[in-house]
Protein backbone atom coordinates (compact mmCIF):
# COMPACT_ATOMS: atom_id res chain seq x y z
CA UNK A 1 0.00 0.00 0.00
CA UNK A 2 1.47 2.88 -0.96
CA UNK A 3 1.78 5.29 2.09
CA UNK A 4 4.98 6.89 2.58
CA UNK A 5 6.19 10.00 1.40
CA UNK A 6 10.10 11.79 0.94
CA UNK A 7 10.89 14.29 3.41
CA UNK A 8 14.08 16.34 2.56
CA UNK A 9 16.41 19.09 4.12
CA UNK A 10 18.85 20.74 2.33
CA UNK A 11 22.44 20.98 5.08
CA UNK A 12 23.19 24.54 3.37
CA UNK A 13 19.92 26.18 3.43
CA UNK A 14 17.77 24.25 5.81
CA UNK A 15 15.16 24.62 3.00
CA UNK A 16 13.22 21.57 3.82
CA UNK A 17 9.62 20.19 2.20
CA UNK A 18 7.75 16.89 2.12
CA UNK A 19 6.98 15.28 -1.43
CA UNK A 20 3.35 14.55 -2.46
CA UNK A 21 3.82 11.73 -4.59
CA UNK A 22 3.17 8.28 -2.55
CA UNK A 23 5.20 4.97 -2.44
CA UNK A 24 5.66 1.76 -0.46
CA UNK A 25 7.61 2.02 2.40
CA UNK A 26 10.21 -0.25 0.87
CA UNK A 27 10.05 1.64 -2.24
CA UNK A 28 10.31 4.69 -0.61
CA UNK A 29 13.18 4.01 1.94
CA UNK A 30 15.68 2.56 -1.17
CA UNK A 31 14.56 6.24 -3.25
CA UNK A 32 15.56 7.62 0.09
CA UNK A 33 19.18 6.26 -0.13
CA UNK A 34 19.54 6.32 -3.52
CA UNK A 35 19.10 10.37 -3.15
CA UNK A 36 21.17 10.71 -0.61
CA UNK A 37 23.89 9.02 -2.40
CA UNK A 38 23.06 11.54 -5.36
CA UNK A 39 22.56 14.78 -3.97
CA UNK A 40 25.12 14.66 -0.31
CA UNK A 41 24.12 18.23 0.80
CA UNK A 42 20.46 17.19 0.94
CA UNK A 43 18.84 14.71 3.59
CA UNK A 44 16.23 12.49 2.20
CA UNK A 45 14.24 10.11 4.47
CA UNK A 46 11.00 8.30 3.82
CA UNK A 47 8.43 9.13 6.02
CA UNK A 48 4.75 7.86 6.61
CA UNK A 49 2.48 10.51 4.44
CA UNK A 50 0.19 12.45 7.48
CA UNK A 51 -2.20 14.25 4.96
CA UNK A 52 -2.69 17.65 6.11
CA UNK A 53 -5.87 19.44 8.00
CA UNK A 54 -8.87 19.42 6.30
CA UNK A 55 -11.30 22.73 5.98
CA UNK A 56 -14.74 22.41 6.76
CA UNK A 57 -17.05 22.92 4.17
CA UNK A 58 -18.48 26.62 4.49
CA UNK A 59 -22.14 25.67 4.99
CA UNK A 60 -25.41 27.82 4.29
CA UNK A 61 -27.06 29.98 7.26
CA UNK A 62 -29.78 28.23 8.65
CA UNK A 63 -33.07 29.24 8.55
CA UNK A 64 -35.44 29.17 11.75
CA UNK A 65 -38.19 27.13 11.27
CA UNK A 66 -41.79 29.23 12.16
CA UNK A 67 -43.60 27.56 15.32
């Protein structure tokens, strides 16, 4: 099931973000390393994917109802 998600950090900037494309943790956890080993000043790591908050939906005023 594809659930996890790469986090990065960048060691010169601290720029840091959270991909939105999904994998399987194994999947995910070899991409890790393999850009790590690619790109040394950034920190990959595969995380478990925590979809952010949801809005409410903005619902219509109610009416009162006449006795």
């Amino acid at each position: 099931m594809k659930t996890h998600a790469i986090h990065w950090k960048s060691r010169v900037t601290g720029t840091l973000g959270t991909g939105t494309k999904l994998f399987e943790r194994e999947e995910a956890e070899h991409l890790a390393a393999e850009l790590n080993e690619r790109f040394p000043d950034i920190d990959h790591k595969a995380v478990l994917h925590a979809p952010g908050p949801v809005e409410p939906a903005v619902s219509e005023p109610v009416t009162p109802l006449k006795e």
